[in-house]
Structures are given as structure tokens and as C-alpha cells.
Protein backbone atom coordinates (compact mmCIF):
# COMPACT_ATOMS: atom_id res chain seq x y z
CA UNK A 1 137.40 -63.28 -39.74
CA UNK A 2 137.77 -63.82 -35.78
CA UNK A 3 135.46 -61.33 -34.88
CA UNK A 4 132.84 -62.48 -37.21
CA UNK A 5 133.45 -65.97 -36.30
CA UNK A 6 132.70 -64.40 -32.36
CA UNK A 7 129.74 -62.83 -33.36
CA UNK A 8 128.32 -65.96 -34.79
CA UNK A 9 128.95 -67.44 -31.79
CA UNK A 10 127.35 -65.23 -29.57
CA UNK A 11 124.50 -64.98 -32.44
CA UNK A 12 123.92 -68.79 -31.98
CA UNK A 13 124.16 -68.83 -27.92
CA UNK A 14 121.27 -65.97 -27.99
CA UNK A 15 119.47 -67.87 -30.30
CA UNK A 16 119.42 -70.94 -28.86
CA UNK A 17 118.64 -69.95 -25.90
CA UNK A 18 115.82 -67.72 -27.01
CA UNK A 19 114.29 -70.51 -28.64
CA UNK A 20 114.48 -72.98 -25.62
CA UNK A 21 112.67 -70.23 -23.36
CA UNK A 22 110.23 -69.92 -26.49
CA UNK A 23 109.59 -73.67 -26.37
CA UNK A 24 109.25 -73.60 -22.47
CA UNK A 25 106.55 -70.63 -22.17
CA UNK A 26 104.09 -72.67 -25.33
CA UNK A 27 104.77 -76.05 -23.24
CA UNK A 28 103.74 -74.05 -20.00
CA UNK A 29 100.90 -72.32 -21.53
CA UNK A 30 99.23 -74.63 -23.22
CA UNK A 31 99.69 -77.60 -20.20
CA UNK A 32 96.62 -76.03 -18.83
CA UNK A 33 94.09 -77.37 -21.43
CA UNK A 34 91.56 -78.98 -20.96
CA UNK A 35 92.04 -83.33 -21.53
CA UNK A 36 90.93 -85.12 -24.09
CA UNK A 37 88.48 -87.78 -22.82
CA UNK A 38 90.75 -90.79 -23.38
CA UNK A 39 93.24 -89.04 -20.71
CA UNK A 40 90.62 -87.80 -18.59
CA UNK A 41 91.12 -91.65 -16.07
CA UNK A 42 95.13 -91.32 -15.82
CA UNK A 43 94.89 -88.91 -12.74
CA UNK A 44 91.97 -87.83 -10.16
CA UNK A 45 91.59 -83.98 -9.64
CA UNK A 46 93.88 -84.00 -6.32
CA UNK A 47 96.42 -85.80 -8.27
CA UNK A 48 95.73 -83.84 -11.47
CA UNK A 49 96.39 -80.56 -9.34
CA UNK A 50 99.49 -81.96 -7.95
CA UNK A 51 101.11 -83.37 -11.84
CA UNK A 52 100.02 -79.71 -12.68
CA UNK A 53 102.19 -78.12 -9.65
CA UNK A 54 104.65 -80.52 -10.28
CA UNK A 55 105.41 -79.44 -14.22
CA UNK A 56 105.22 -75.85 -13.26
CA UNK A 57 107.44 -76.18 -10.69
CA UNK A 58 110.20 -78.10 -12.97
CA UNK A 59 109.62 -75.69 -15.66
CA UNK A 60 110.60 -72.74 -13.04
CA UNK A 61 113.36 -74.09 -11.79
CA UNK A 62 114.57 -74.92 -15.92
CA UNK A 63 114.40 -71.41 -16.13
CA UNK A 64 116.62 -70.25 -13.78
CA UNK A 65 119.42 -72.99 -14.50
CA UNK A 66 119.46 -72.45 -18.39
CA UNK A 67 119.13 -68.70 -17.75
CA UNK A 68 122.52 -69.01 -15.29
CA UNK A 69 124.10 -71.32 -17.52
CA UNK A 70 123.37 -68.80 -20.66
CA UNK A 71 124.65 -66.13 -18.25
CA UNK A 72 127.55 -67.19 -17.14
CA UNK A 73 128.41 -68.69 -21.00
CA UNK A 74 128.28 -65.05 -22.11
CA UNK A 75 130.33 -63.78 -19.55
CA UNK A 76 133.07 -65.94 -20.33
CA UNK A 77 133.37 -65.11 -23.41
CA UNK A 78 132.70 -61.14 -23.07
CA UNK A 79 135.66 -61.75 -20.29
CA UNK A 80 138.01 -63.98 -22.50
CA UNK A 81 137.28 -66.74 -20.14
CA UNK A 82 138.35 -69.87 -22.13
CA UNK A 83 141.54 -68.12 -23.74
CA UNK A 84 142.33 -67.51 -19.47
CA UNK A 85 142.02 -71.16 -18.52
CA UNK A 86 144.26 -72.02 -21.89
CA UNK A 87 147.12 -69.77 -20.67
CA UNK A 88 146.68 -71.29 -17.09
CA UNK A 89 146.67 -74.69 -18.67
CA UNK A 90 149.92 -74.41 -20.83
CA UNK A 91 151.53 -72.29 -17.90
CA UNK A 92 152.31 -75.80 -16.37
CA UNK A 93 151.77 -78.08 -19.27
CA UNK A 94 152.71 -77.40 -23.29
CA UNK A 95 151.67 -81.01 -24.48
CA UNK A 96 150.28 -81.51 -28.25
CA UNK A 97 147.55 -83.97 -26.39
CA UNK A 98 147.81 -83.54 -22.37
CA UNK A 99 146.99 -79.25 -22.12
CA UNK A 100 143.90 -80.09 -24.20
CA UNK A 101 143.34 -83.16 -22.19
CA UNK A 102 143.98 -80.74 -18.86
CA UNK A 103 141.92 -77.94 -20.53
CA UNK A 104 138.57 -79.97 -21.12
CA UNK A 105 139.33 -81.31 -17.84
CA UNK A 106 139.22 -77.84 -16.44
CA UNK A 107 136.06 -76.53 -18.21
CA UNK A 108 134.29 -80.14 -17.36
CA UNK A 109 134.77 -79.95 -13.52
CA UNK A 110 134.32 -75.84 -13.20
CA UNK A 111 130.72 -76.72 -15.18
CA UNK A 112 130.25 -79.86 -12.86
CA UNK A 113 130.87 -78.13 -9.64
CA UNK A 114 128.40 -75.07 -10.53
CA UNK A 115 125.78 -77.24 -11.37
CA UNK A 116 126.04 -79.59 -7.93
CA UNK A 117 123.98 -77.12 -6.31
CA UNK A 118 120.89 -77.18 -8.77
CA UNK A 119 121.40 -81.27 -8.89
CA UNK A 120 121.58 -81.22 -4.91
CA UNK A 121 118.30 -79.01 -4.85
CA UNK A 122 116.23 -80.81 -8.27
CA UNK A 123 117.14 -84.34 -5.85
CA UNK A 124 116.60 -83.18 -2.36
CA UNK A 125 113.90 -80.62 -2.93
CA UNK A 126 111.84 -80.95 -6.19
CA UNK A 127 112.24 -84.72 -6.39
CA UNK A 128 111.29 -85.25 -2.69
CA UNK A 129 108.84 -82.34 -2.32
CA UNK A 130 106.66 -84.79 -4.81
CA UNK A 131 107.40 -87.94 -3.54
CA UNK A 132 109.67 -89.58 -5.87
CA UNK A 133 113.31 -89.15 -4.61
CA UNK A 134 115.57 -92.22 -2.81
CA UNK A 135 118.31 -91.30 -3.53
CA UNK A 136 120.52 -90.74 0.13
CA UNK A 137 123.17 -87.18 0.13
CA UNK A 138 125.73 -90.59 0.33
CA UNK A 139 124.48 -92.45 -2.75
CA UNK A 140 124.64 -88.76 -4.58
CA UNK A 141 127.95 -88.23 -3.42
CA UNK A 142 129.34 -91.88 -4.83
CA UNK A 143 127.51 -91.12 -7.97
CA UNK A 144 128.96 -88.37 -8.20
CA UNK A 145 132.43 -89.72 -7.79
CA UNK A 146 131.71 -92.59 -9.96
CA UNK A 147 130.63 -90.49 -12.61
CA UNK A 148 133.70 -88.77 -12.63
CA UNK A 149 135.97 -91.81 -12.41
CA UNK A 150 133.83 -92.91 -15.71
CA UNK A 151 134.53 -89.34 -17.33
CA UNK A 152 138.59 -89.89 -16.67
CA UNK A 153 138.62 -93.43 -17.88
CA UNK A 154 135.81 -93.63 -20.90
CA UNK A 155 135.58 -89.50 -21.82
CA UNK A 156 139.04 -89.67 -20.96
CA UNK A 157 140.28 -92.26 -23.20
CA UNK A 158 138.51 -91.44 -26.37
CA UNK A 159 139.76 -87.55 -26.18
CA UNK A 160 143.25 -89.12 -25.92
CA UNK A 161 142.96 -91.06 -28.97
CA UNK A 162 141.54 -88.70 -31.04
CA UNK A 163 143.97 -85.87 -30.23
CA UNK A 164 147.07 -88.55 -30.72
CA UNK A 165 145.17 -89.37 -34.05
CA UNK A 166 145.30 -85.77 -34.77
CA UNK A 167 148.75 -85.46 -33.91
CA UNK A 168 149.80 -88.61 -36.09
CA UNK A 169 147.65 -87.66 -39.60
CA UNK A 170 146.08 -84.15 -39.69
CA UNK A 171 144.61 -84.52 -43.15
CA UNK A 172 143.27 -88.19 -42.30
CA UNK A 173 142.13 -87.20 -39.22
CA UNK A 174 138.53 -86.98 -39.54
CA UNK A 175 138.46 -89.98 -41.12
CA UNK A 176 140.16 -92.45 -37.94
CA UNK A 177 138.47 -90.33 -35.67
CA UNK A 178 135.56 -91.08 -37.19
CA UNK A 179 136.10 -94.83 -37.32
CA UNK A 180 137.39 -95.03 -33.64
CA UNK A 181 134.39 -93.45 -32.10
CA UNK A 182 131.73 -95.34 -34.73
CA UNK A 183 134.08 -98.55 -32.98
CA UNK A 184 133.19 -97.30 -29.34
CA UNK A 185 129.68 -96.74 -29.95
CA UNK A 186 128.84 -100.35 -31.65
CA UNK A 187 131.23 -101.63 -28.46
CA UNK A 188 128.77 -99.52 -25.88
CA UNK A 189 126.01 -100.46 -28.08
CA UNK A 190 126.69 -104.13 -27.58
CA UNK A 191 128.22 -103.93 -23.91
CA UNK A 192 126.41 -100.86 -21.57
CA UNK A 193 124.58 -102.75 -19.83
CA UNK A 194 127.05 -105.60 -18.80
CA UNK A 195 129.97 -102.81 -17.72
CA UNK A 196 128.34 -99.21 -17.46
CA UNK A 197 125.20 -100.00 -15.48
CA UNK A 198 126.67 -102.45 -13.09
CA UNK A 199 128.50 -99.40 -11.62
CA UNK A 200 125.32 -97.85 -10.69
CA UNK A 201 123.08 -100.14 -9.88
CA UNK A 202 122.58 -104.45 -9.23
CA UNK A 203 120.60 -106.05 -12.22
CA UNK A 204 119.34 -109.39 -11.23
CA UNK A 205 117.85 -112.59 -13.37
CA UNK A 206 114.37 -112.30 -13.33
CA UNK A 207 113.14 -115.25 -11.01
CA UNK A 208 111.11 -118.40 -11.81
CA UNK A 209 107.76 -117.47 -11.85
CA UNK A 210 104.13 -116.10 -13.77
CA UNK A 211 106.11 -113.45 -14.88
CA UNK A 212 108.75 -114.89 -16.58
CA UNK A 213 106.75 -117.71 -17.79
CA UNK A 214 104.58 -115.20 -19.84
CA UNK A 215 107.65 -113.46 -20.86
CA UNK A 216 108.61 -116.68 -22.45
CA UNK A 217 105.10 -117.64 -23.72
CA UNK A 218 105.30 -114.15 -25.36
CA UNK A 219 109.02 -114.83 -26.90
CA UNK A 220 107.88 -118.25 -28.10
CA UNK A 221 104.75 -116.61 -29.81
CA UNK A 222 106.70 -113.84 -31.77
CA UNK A 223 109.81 -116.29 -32.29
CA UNK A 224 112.26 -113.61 -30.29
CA UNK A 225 115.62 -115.81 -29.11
CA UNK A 226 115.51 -114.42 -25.10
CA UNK A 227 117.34 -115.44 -22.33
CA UNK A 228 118.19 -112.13 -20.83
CA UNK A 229 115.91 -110.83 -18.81
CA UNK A 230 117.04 -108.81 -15.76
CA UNK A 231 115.39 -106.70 -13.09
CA UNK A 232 117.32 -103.35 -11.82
CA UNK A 233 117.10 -102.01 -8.98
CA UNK A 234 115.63 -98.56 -9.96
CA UNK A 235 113.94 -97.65 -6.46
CA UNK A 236 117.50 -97.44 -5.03
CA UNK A 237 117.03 -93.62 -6.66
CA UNK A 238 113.34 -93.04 -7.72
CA UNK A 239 110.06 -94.22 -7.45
CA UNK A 240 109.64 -93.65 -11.20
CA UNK A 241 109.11 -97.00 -13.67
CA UNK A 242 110.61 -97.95 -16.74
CA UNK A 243 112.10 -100.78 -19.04
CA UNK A 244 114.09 -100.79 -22.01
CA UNK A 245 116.23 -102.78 -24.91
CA UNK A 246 119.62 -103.47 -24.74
CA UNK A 247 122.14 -104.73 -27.02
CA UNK A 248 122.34 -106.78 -30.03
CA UNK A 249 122.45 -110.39 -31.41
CA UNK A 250 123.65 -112.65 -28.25
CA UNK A 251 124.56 -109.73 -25.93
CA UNK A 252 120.47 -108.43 -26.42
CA UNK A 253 118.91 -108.37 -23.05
CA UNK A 254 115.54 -106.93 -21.75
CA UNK A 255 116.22 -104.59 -18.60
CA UNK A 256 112.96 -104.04 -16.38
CA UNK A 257 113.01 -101.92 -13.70
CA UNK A 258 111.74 -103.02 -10.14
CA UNK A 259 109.48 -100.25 -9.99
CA UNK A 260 107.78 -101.49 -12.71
CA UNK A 261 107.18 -104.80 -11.22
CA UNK A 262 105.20 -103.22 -8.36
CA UNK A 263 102.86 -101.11 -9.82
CA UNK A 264 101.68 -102.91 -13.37
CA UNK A 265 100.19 -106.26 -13.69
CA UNK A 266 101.56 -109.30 -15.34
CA UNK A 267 99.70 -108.56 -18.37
CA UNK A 268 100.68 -105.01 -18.72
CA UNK A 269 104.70 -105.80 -18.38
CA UNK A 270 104.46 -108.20 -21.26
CA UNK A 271 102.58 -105.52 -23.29
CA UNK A 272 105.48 -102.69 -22.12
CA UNK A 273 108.06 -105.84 -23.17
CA UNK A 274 106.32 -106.88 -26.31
CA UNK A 275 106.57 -103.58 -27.33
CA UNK A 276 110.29 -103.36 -26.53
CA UNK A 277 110.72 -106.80 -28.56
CA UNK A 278 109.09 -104.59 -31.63
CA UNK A 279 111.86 -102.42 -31.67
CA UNK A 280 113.98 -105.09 -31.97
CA UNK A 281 111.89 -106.74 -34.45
CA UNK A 282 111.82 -103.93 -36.52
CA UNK A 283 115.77 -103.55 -36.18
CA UNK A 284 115.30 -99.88 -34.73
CA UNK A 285 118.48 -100.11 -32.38
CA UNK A 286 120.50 -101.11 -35.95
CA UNK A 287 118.72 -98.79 -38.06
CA UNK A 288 119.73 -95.86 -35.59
CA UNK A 289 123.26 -96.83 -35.27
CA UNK A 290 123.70 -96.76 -39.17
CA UNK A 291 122.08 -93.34 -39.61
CA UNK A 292 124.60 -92.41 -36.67
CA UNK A 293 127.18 -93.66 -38.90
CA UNK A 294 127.29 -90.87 -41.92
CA UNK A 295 125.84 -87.62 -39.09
CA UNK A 296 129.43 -88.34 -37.50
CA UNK A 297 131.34 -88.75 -40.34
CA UNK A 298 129.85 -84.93 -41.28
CA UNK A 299 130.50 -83.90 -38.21
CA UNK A 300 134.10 -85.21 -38.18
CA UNK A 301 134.70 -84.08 -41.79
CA UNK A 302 133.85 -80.45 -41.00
CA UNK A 303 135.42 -80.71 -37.80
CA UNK A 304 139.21 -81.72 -39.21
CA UNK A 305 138.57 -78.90 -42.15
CA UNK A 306 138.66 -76.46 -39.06
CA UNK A 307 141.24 -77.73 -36.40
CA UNK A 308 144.26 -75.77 -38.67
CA UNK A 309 142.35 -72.51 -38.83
CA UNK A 310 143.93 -69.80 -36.55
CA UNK A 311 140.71 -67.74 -36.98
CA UNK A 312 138.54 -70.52 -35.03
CA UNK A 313 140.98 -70.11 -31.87
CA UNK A 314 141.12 -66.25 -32.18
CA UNK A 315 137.65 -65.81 -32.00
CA UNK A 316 137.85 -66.98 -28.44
CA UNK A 317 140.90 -65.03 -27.93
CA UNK A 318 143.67 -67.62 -28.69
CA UNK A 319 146.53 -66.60 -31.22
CA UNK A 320 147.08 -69.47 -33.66
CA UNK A 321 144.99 -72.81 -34.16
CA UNK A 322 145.10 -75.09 -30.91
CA UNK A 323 142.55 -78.46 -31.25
CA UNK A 324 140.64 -77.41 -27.63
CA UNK A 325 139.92 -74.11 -28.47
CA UNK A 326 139.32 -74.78 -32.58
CA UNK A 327 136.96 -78.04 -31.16
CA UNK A 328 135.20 -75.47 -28.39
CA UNK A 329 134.38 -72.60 -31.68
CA UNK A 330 133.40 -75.42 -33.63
CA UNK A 331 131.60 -77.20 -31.49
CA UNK A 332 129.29 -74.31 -31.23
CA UNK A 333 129.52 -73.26 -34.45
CA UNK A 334 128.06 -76.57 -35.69
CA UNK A 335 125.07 -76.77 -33.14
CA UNK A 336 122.74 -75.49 -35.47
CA UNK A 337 123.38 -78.44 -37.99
CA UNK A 338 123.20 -80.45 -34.59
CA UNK A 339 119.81 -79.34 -34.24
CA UNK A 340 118.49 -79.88 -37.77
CA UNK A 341 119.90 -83.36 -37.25
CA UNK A 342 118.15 -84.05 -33.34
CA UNK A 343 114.78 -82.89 -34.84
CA UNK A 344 115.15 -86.24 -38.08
CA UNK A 345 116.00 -88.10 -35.45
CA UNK A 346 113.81 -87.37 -33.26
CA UNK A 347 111.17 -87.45 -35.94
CA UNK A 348 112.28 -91.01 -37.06
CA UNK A 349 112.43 -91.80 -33.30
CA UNK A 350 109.15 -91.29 -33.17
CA UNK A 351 108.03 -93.21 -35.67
CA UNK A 352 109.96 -96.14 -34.30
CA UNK A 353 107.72 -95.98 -31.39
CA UNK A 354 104.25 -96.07 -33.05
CA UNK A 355 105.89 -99.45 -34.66
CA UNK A 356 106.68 -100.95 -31.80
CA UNK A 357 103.32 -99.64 -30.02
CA UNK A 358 101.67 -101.67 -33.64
CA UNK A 359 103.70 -104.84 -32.99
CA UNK A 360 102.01 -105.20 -29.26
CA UNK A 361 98.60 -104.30 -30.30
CA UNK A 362 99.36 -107.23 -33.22
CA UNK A 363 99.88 -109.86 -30.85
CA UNK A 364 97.04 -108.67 -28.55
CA UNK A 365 98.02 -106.59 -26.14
CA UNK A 366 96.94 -102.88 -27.13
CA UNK A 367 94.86 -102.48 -24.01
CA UNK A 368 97.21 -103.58 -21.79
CA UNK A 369 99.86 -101.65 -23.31
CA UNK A 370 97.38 -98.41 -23.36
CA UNK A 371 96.88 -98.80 -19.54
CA UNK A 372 100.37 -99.53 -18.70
CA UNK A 373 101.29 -96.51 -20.41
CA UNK A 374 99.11 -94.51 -18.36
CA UNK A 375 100.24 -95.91 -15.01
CA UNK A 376 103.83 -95.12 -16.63
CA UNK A 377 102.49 -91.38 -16.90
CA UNK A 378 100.40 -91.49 -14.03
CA UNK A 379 103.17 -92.38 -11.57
CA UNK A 380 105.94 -89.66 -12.63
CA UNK A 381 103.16 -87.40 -12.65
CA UNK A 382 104.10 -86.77 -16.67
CA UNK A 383 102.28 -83.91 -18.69
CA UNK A 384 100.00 -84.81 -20.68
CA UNK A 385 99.32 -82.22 -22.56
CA UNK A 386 102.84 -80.85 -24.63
CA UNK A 387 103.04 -78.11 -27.21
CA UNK A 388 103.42 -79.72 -30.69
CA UNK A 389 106.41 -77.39 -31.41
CA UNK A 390 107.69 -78.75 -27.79
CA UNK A 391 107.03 -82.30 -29.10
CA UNK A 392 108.59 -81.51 -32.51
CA UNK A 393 111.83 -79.95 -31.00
CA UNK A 394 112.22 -82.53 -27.86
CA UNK A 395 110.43 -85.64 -27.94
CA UNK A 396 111.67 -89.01 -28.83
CA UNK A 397 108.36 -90.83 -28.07
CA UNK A 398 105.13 -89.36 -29.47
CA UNK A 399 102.79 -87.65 -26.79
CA UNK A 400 100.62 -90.16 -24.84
CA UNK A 401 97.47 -88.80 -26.29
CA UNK A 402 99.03 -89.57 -29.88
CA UNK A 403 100.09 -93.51 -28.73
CA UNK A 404 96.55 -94.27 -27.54
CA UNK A 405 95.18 -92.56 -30.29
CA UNK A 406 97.23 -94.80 -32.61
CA UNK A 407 96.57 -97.82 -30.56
CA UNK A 408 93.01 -97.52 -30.97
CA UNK A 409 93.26 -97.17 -34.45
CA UNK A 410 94.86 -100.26 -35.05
């Protein structure tokens, strides 16, 4: 049973990775078509040469990180690899919750450290090259450390609960597990943007002015409650634009991004808002967290049927059941359900956005919201022409072509 369990896994890692390299050669091949007339303004030839370069470029460099990642995957597990680091781990620890604590630990900062490099070049290389990158070798550094201080406390936290969990109730365990991390996503859900993204950047009150007065007018119109609206300081890191939804009920907020400010007009912020104030509208942020609700209550359920099985932990060369190794079999063993799931709700995702793209063009602002969403493309030099099996697989949003296309329809 271990060794077919092993050649799954090795089945699905091939797979998977075959499939992304699949996806990546149509999305490269067909990114050289000629535009459909309604995209033909969004970018002069110069600047139409240099989106092209840019794409190509980031689709090279994809290659050769997925193809060492998928490299050096197989080799630790042709090499026994993960039962190694397991042996090392319980050679100075045998703890029911701190060696699989230690061991994810291990794997999470041998990964981190092998991928600095391709971070360090995609910042201070690709990202610069094309004239987006801010970010200084000192603010990547504190990042860095930040990110790992969030890992220990938040990533952390929750694997300590649910292994104590574990330890307390093994036949109830997938269903507190369940309920403890449905609890911290509904608290992150209300609460990311007051304690998470303060540690990485300063969001300030947007100021007195025509803006915010035709934010208001806006709110007013569509009876949206709003008295959060903040501006981030994005161009700390990247000349790139964006601005998104946060929260719910009291704790909602609307988060634009200084960038944003400085490249669209008054008009075309209130279309990119009104839009976000049709997701909320439209209860898409609640509607995705209760469809998240049953996918991880599967995914808990199959995962506590597995944790006793010695088989799971042999087939990456353990002896008897141990929850890090049984959780790193299963883990990959369930990606293909994973998958299946990403591509509804992706699907759904989708749809989500041609409702909110509706509610905007409703209250008048299509062709506003059509040109700000080509200065969005425009000015991260985005593709505009994806493979529909790319778009299928990956995107959340529908392709640019298919928003103005559905904006004109309206």
C-alpha cells in the first residue's frame, strides 16, 4: 500500500507539473495574436513591444523556478528527503505537537531560503529591468523578516492548535479543526487590514477633498454605509495600481492604493470603487466565505480519516503514522480535488466580477470603468491576450477583452 501510495504521489507531482508547463507554452503562444480592436488604444507599438518582452520574459524565468522546484521535489523524495529531516527532527525533540511544529518549520525555511535568490532576482532584475520595482535590498530584507515573524506567530499558532486538537480527540478531530480555522478565517476576514497590512505598509484616511466628496456622492447614490476609506502606500514597493474590499459589516473599509490616485482621474476611481461597492452589494465576500465553509470541512474530514494510517507515512519513508508526514502525503494526495475545487471557484470568481463590472455600468460609470481598466492593464504592462484554458485554470477576474466586452453590452 506504501509504495502505491508513493507512486501516486510522484504520478500527481509529474502531472501537475506537466500541466502547468502545458498551460504556460498555449499562454505564450497564443500572446502573440493579433488585438481585437477595442484593445488596440491600451498600449502604443513601443510600449506594446515592451508588455510583449515583458510577459516573455516572466514566463522564462516561471520556467526555470517551477522546473527547479519540481526538480528538487523529486529528488527528495527519490533520496528519502522528508523521512531524513523527521529523524533529524526527533533526534533532539520527540514531542506529540513540537517535532511536527520543528519539522514544518524545517521544510518552510529550507523552501524559503532556496527561493530568496529567484525573489532577489524577479525584484532587482525583472521588476526593475521594466520599470516597476521600489522596493530597496533593506525594505526586502525587513519583509522578509517580518514575514517570518508572521509565519511563527499566525502559521505558527494555528499548526499548534490543530495538532493539540489532534492530540486531545483523534476521532473529533476534523471536526474542531475544522471549526477553529473556519473561526480564524471569518476573524482575518473581518480584521486583515486593521492588523496584517499595517505591518507592511501605512494606510492613511483619505483627505478632504473632490475625491472623497464623489466617493461619498457615489455611497449616498447606491445607499452603501462608508466611512472607511484609506489610501496605502503601494509605491513604497511598485509602481503598479490597485484597490480592493475589505471586511464586513462595521469593520468594511475601501483600501485604494496611492498609485492609483496618480495615474486615473476622479471619475475613473469612483468607477474602479463603485465596482468594488458591487461586490459588496452583491454579498460576494459572504457568499465566498460560506462556500469556503463545507470545501474545508471535506478537506478536514478526509484529512483526520488519514492521520492514523501508517501507510501514508511509509510512503515517504516513515515507519508508523506521524501527523507531519501523514499531513505532507495527504496534502499531496488531495491536490487534485484541490484543483477541481480552484477551477468552481475560480469560475464563480469570475462571475462575481462581471456583477460588480454590471453594478458600475448601472449607476453610470461603464466608460469610466472600461478606461480605468485599461490604464490598470496598461501600467503593469498586463497581457492582454490569455489562453482560454490559461484563463479557465488561473484566472479569478475574466480577461480584459471579456470585461469590456460585457460592459458594452450592458
Amino acid at each position: 500500500m506504501a509504495q502505491l501510495l508513493f507512486i501516486i504521489i510522484i504520478v500527481i507531482l509529474i502531472a501537475d507539473f506537466g500541466l502547468e508547463r502545458y498551460l504556460a507554452f498555449l499562454n505564450i503562444k497564443q500572446s502573440g495574436k493579433k488585438l481585437p480592436t477595442i484593445l488596440r488604444d491600451i498600449y502604443d507599438p513601443e510600449k506594446y513591444s515592451k508588455q510583449q518582452d515583458y510577459f516573455r520574459t516572466n514566463s522564462r524565468f516561471g520556467m526555470i523556478t517551477s522546473s527547479f522546484s519540481f526538480i528538487i521535489t523529486l529528488c527528495i523524495f527519490a533520496f528519502g528527503g522528508f523521512h531524513w529531516v523527521d529523524q533529524l527532527v526527533q533526534s533532539y525533540v520527540q514531542s506529540e505537537i513540537w517535532t511536527p511544529i520543528i519539522f514544518f518549520g524545517v521544510l518552510f525555511l529550507a523552501n524559503d531560503i532556496l527561493n530568496i535568490p529567484f525573489e532577489w532576482y524577479d525584484t532587482f532584475v525583472i521588476e526593475q529591468k521594466f520599470g516597476f520595482n521600489k522596493v530597496t535590498p533593506k525594505l526586502f530584507i525587513l519583509d522578509k523578516l517580518k514575514g517570518y515573524g508572521m509565519t511563527i506567530v499566525l502559521g505558527g499558532g494555528i499548526l499548534f492548535a490543530i495538532i493539540w486538537i489532534y492530540s486531545l480527540t483523534p476521532t473529533y478531530f476534523w471536526l474542531w479543526a475544522w471549526a477553529v480555522i473556519t473561526a480564524f478565517s471569518l476573524f482575518m476576514t473581518m480584521f486583515y487590514s486593521q492588523i496584517i497590512v499595517p505591518l507592511f505598509n501605512k494606510q492613511t484616511p483619505l483627505g478632504e477633498g473632490e475625491l472623497r466628496t464623489e466617493i461619498e456622492k457615489f455611497a449616498i447614490k447606491t445607499g452603501f454605509k462608508l466611512d472607511n476609506i484609506f489610501v496605502i502606500d503601494g509605491s513604497k514597493r511598485s509602481t503598479k495600481a490597485n484597490a480592493y474590499f475589505s471586511g464586513l459589516g462595521s469593520k468594511k473599509r475601501i483600501i485604494l492604493y496611492d498609485t492609483l490616485m496618480d495615474k486615473m482621474t476622479v471619475e475613473e476611481i469612483v468607477a474602479v470603487l463603485a465596482h468594488e461597492v458591487g461586490h459588496y452589494k452583491h454579498k460576494h465576500t459572504l457568499i465566498n466565505f460560506m462556500i469556503s465553509i463545507p470545501s474545508t470541512l471535506l478537506l478536514f474530514f478526509a484529512f483526520g480519516y488519514i492521520l492514523q494510517s501508517d501507510a501514508f507515512a511509509q510512503a515517504l519513508g516513515g515507519s508508523v503514522a506521524s501527523f507531519h508526514l501523514n499531513a505532507l502525503a495527504f496534502s499531496i494526495l488531495y491536490s487534485p480535488i484541490s484543483l477541481v475545487l480552484d477551477i468552481i471557484t475560480n469560475v464563480l470568481s469570475r462571475k462575481f466580477e462581471y456583477q460588480a463590472d454590471a453594478f458600475a455600468t448601472k449607476h453610470g460609470y461603464g466608460a469610466q470603468l472600461e478606461s480605468g481598466l485599461k490604464k490598470l492593464t496598461a501600467t503593469s504592462l498586463g497581457n492582454l491576450m490569455p489562453h482560454p484554458l490559461y484563463v479557465f485554470f488561473h484566472y479569478s477576474h475574466p480577461t480584459l477583452y471579456q470585461r469590456i466586452t460585457s460592459i458594452h453590452a450592458k
